[in-house]
Protein backbone atom coordinates (compact mmCIF):
# COMPACT_ATOMS: atom_id res chain seq x y z
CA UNK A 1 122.57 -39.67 11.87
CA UNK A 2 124.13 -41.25 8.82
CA UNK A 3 121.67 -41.32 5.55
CA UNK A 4 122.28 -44.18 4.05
CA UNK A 5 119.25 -47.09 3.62
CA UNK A 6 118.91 -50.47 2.36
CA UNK A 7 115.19 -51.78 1.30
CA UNK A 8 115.11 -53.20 4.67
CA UNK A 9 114.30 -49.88 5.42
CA UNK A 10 111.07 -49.25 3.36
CA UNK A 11 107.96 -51.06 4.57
CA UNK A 12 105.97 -52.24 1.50
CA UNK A 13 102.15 -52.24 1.25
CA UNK A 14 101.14 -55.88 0.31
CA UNK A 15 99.52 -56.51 -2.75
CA UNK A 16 96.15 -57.54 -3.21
CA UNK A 17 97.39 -60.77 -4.60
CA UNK A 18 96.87 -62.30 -8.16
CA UNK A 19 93.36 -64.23 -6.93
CA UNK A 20 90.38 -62.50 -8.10
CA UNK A 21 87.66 -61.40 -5.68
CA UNK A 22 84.21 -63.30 -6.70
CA UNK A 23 80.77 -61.90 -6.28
CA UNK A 24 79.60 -65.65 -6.42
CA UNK A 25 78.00 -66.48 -3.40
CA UNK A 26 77.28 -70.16 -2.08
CA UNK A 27 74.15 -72.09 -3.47
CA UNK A 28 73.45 -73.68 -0.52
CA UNK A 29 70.85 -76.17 -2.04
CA UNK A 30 71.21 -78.39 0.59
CA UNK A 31 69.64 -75.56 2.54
CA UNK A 32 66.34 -76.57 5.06
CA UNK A 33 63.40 -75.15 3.80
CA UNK A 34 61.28 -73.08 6.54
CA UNK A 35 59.17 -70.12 7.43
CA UNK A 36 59.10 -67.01 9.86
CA UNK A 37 56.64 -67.05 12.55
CA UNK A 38 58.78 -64.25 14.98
CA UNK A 39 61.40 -61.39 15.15
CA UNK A 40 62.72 -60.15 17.69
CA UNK A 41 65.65 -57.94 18.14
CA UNK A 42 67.55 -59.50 15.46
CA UNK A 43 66.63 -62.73 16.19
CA UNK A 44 63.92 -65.08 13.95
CA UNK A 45 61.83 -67.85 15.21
CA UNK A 46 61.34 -70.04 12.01
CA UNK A 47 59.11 -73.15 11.59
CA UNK A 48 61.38 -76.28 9.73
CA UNK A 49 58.52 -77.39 6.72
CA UNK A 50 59.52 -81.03 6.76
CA UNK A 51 59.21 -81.79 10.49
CA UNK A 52 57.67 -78.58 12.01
CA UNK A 53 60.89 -77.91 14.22
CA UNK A 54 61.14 -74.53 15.81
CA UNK A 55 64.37 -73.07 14.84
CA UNK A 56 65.75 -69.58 16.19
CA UNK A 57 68.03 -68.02 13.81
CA UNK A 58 70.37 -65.23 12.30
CA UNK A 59 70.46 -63.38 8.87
CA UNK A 60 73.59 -64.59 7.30
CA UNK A 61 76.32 -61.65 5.30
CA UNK A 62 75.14 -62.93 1.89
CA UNK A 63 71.25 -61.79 2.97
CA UNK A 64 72.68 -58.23 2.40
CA UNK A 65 70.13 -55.59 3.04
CA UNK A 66 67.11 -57.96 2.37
CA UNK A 67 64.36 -57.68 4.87
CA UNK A 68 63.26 -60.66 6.43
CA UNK A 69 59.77 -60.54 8.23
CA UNK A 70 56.67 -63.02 9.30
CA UNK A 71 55.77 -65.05 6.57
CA UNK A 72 58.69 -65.01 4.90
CA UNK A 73 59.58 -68.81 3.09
CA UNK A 74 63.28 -69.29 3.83
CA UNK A 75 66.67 -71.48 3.45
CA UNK A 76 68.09 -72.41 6.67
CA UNK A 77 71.71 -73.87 7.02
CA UNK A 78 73.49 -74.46 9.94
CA UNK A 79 72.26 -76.04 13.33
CA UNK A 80 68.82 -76.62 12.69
CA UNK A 81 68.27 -79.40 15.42
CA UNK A 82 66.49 -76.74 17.39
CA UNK A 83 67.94 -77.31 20.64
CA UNK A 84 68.40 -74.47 23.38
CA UNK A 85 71.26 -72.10 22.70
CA UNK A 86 71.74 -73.10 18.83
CA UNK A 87 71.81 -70.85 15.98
CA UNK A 88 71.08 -71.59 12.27
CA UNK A 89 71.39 -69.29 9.53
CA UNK A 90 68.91 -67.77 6.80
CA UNK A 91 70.54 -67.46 3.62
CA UNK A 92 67.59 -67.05 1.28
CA UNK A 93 64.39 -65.80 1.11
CA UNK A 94 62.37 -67.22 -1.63
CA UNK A 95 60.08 -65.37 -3.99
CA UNK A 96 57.34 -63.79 -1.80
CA UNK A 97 53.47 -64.37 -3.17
CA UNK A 98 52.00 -60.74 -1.25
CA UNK A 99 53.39 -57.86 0.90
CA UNK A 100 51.49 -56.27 3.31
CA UNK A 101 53.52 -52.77 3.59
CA UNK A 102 52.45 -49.52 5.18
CA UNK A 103 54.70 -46.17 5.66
CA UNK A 104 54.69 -43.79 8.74
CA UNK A 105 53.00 -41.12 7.31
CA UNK A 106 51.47 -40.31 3.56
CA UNK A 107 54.67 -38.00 2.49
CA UNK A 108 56.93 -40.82 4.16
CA UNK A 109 58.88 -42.32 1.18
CA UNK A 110 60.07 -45.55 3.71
CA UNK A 111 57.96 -48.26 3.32
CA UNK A 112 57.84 -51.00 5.79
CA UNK A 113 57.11 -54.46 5.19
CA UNK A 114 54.59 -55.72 7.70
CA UNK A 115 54.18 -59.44 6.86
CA UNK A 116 55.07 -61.39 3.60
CA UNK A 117 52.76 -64.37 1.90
CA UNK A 118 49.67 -64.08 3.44
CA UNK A 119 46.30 -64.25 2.35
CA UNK A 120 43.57 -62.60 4.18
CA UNK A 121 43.52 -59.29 6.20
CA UNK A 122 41.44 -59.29 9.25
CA UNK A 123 40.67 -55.13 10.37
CA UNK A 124 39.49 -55.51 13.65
CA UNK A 125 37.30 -52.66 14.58
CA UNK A 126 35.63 -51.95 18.37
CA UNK A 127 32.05 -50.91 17.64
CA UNK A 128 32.14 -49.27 20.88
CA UNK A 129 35.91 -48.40 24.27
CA UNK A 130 37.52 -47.63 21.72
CA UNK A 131 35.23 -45.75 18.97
CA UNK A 132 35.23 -46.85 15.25
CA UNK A 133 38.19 -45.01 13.22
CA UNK A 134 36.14 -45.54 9.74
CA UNK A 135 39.13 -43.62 7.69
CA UNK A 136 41.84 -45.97 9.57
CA UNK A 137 39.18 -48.77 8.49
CA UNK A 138 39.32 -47.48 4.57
CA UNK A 139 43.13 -47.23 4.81
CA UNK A 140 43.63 -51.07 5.64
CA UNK A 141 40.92 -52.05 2.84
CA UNK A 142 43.35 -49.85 0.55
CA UNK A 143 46.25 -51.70 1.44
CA UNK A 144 44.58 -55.07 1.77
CA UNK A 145 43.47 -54.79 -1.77
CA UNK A 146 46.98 -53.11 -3.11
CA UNK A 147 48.47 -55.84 -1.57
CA UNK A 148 45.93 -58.66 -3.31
CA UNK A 149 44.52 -60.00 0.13
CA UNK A 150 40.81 -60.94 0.35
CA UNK A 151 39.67 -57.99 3.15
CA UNK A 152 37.35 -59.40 6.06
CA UNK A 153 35.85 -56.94 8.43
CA UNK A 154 35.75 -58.05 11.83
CA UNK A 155 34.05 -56.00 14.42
CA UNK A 156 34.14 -56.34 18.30
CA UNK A 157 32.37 -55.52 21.62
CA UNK A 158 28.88 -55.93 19.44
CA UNK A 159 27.33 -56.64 22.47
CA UNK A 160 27.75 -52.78 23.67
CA UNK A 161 26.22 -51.05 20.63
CA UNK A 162 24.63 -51.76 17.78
CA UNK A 163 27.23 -52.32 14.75
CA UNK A 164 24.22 -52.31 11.97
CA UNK A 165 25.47 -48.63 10.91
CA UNK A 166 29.16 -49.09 10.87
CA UNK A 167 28.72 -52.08 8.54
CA UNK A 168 26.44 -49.99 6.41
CA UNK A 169 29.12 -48.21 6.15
CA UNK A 170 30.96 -51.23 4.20
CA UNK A 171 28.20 -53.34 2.63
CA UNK A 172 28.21 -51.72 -1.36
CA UNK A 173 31.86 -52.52 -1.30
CA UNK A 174 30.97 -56.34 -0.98
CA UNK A 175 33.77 -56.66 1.79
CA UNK A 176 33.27 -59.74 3.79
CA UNK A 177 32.60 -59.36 7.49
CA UNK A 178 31.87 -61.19 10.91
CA UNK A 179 30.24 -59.94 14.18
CA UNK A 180 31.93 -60.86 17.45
CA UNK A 181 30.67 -60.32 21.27
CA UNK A 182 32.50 -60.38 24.12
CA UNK A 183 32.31 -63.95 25.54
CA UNK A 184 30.42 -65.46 22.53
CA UNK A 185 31.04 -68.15 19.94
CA UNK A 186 33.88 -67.48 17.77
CA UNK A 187 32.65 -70.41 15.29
CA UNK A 188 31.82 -68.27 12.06
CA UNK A 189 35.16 -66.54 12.66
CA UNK A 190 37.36 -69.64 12.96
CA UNK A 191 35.77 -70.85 9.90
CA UNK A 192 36.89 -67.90 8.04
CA UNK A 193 40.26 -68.54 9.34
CA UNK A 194 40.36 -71.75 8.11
CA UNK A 195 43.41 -73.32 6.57
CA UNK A 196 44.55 -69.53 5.57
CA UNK A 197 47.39 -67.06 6.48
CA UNK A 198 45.70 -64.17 7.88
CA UNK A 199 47.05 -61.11 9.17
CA UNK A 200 45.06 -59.02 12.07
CA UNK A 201 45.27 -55.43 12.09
CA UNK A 202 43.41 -53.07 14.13
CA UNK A 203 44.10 -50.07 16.35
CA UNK A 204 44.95 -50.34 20.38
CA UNK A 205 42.54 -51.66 22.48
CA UNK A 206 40.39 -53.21 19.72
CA UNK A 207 40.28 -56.54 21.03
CA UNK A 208 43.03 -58.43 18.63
CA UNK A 209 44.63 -60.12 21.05
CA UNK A 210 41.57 -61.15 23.16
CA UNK A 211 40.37 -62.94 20.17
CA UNK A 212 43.99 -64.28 19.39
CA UNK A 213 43.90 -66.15 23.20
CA UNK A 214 40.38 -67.60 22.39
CA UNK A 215 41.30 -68.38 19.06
CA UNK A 216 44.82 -70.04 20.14
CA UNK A 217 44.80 -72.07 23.20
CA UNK A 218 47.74 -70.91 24.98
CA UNK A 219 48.74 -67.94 23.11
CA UNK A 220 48.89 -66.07 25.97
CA UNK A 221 49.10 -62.12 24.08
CA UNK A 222 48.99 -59.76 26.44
CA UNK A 223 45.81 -57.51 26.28
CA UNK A 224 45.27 -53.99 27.25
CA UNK A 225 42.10 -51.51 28.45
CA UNK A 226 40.83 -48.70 26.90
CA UNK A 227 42.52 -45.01 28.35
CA UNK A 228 38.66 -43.33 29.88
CA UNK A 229 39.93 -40.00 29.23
CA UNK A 230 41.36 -40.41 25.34
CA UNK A 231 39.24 -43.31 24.50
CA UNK A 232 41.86 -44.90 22.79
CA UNK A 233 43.80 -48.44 23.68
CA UNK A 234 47.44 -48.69 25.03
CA UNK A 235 49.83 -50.90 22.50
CA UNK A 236 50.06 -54.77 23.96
CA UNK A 237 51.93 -56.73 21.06
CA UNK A 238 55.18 -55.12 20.49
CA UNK A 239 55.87 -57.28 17.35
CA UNK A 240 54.15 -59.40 14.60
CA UNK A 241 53.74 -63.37 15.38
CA UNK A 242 52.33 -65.92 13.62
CA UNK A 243 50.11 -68.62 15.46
CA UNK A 244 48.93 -72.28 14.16
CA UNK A 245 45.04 -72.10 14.13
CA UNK A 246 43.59 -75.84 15.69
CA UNK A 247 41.21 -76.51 12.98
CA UNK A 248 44.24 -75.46 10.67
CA UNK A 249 45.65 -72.73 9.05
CA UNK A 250 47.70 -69.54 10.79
CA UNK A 251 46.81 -65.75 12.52
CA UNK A 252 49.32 -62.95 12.53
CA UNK A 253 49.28 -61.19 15.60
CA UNK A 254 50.39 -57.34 14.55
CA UNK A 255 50.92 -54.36 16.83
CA UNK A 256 48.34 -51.67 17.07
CA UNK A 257 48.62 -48.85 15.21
CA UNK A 258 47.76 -45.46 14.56
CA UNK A 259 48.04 -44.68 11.40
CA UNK A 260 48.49 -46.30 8.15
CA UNK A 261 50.08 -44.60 5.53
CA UNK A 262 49.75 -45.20 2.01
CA UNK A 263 53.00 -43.25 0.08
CA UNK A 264 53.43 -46.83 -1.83
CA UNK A 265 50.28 -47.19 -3.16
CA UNK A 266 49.02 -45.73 -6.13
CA UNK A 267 45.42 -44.66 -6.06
CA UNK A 268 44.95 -44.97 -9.84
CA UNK A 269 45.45 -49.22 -9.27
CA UNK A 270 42.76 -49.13 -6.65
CA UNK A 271 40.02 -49.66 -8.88
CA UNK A 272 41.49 -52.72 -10.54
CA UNK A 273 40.31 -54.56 -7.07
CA UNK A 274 37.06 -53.96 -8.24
CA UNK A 275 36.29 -55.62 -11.55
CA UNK A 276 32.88 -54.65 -12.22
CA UNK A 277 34.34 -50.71 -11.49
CA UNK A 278 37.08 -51.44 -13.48
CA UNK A 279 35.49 -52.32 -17.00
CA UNK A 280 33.46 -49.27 -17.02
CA UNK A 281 36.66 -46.72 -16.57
CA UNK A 282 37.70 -48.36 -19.56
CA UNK A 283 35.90 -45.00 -21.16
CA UNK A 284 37.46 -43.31 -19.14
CA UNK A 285 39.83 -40.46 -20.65
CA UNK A 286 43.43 -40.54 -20.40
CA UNK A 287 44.46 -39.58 -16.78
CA UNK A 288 41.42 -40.15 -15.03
CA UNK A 289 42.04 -40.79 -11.59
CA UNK A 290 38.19 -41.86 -10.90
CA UNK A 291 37.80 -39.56 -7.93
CA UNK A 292 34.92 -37.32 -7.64
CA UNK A 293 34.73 -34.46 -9.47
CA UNK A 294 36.67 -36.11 -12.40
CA UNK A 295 35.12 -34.51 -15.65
CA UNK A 296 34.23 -36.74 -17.92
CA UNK A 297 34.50 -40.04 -15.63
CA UNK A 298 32.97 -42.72 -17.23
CA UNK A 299 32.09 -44.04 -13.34
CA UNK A 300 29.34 -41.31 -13.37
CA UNK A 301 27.69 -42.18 -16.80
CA UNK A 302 27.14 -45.65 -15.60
CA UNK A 303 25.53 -44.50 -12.44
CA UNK A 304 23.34 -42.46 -15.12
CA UNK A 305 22.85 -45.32 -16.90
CA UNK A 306 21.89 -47.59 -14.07
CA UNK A 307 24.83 -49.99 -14.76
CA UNK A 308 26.13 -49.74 -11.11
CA UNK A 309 25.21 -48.66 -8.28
CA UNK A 310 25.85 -45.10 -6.82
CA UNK A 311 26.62 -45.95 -3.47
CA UNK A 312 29.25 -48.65 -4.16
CA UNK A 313 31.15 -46.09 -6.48
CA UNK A 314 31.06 -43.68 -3.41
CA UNK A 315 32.06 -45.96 -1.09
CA UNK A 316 34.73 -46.52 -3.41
CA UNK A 317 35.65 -42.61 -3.86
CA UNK A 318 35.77 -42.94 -0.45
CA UNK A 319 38.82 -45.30 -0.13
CA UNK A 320 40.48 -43.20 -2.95
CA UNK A 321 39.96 -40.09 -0.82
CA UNK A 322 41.40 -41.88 2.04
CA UNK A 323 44.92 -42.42 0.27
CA UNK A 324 45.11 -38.89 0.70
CA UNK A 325 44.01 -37.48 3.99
CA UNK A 326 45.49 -38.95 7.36
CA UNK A 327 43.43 -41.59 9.25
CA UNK A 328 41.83 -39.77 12.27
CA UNK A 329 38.96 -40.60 13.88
């Protein structure tokens, strides 16, 4: 085989040319302005602001890793007409107002972003098929007020047992709350609703999406029954929607759950949700975490002192105690 070569004979790796790679990504400022109302597998059902045109869309590349969930305010580009079979883009997300986030478990460092820009938190609590979880209950208040929504307590099925003692339960902490019964009025309820974004939350069998049907006409959720040996609902909604009330504003259909954990929130913020808490730890010493048995807690010398009242700070301890046990029953 003879050994000689010409550079015919050597393949050359092309260069990566004398054009500079940009990080600049498109503006897109002629982008349609909208918001999420659905995910599904990859797929977002967003609401056009201008004309209220349901859209089903994609995340575009430049989105990177950002999460895009109900609530979120977008920029849509792309085909927007809404027809069957088209497909826009997102390719923004704009600043988000609140997050409602939970984790799996307390020691879980993944948190997971439940719905963006709403408002209110509904816990919706059977007083009776299933039993009250009153620790699940404190969780959600924890993460309603980390996440700086107004809390309202909504408890079902009143019409099978008395709910006087679970709201006991909830009155010192001043958290707003509405009594429901199978077949009855929902009128005080819808006016709580009204012209807000508010997210229900609740474990299985509950009665969320019963009151999302008679809330909604045409909503059609799918509800479940309660399991006679466990006691405990079967999961329904498999993902969060949003819903346009009639008299105005939006509900947030969520998932039951079983836990909520709380690795994201820090239990030394909690009591900056209650102001009238808050200016008395201002005594507090360095490192105080206001829980009971704190030495020195300043919480404790205004109960002395008959500035506030004892049950409201335990009802308080309470929530921080919650932050770290699990939710059971």
């Amino acid at each position: 085989m003879s050994g000689s070569y010409d550079e015919s004979d050597v393949r050359v790796r092309p260069g990566r040319g004398s054009r500079p790679r940009s990080k600049l990504r498109p503006a897109h400022e002629d982008a349609a302005a909208g918001v999420v109302v659905a995910v599904d597998r990859g797929r977002y059902t967003c609401l056009l602001t201008d004309d209220e045109v349901t859209v089903t869309a994609m995340r575009a590349r430049e989105m990177g890793r950002k999460s895009v969930v109900v609530g979120d305010r977008i920029g849509l580009v792309g085909d927007v007409s809404g027809q069957v079979d088209t497909l826009a883009r997102i390719v923004r997300l704009e600043p988000r107002t609140t997050v409602l986030r939970r984790t799996a478990d307390d020691d879980e460092p993944v948190e997971r972003v439940i719905v963006a820009n709403a408002d209110q938190l509904v816990i919706v609590t059977s007083v009776a098929e299933p039993k009250p979880r009153p620790r699940l209950v404190d969780r959600c208040l924890v993460a309603a007020f980390d996440a700086g929504l107004d809390p309202l307590l909504c408890v079902t099925k009143a019409d099978l047992v008395d709910p006087a003692g679970l709201l006991a339960t909830y009155a010192s902490l001043g958290v707003a709350t509405v009594v429901t019964e199978r077949g009855a009025d929902l009128g005080e309820l819808r006016e709580r609703l009204r012209g807000r974004w508010s997210v229900l939350v609740g474990h299985s069998g509950v009665g969320k999406s019963t009151l999302v049907n008679a809330l909604v006409p045409g909503a059609d959720r799918t509800t479940g029954t309660v399991n006679v040996v466990t006691g405990r609902g079967r999961h329904t909604s498999t993902s969060a929607v949003a819903l346009p009330l009639p008299e105005g504003g939006w509900v947030i259909d969520t998932p039951g759950i079983r836990s909520f954990g709380l690795a994201h929130v820090d239990p030394r913020q909690l009591v900056h949700a209650f102001p009238d808490l808050d200016r008395e730890t201002e005594n507090c010493p360095r490192g105080c975490t206001h829980a009971a048995g704190e030495p020195e807690c300043a919480l404790d010398l205004a109960i002395d002192e008959g500035r506030i009242d004892r049950a409201r700070v335990d009802s308080f301890r309470r929530l921080l105690a919650s932050r770290d046990r699990q939710a059971g029953d």
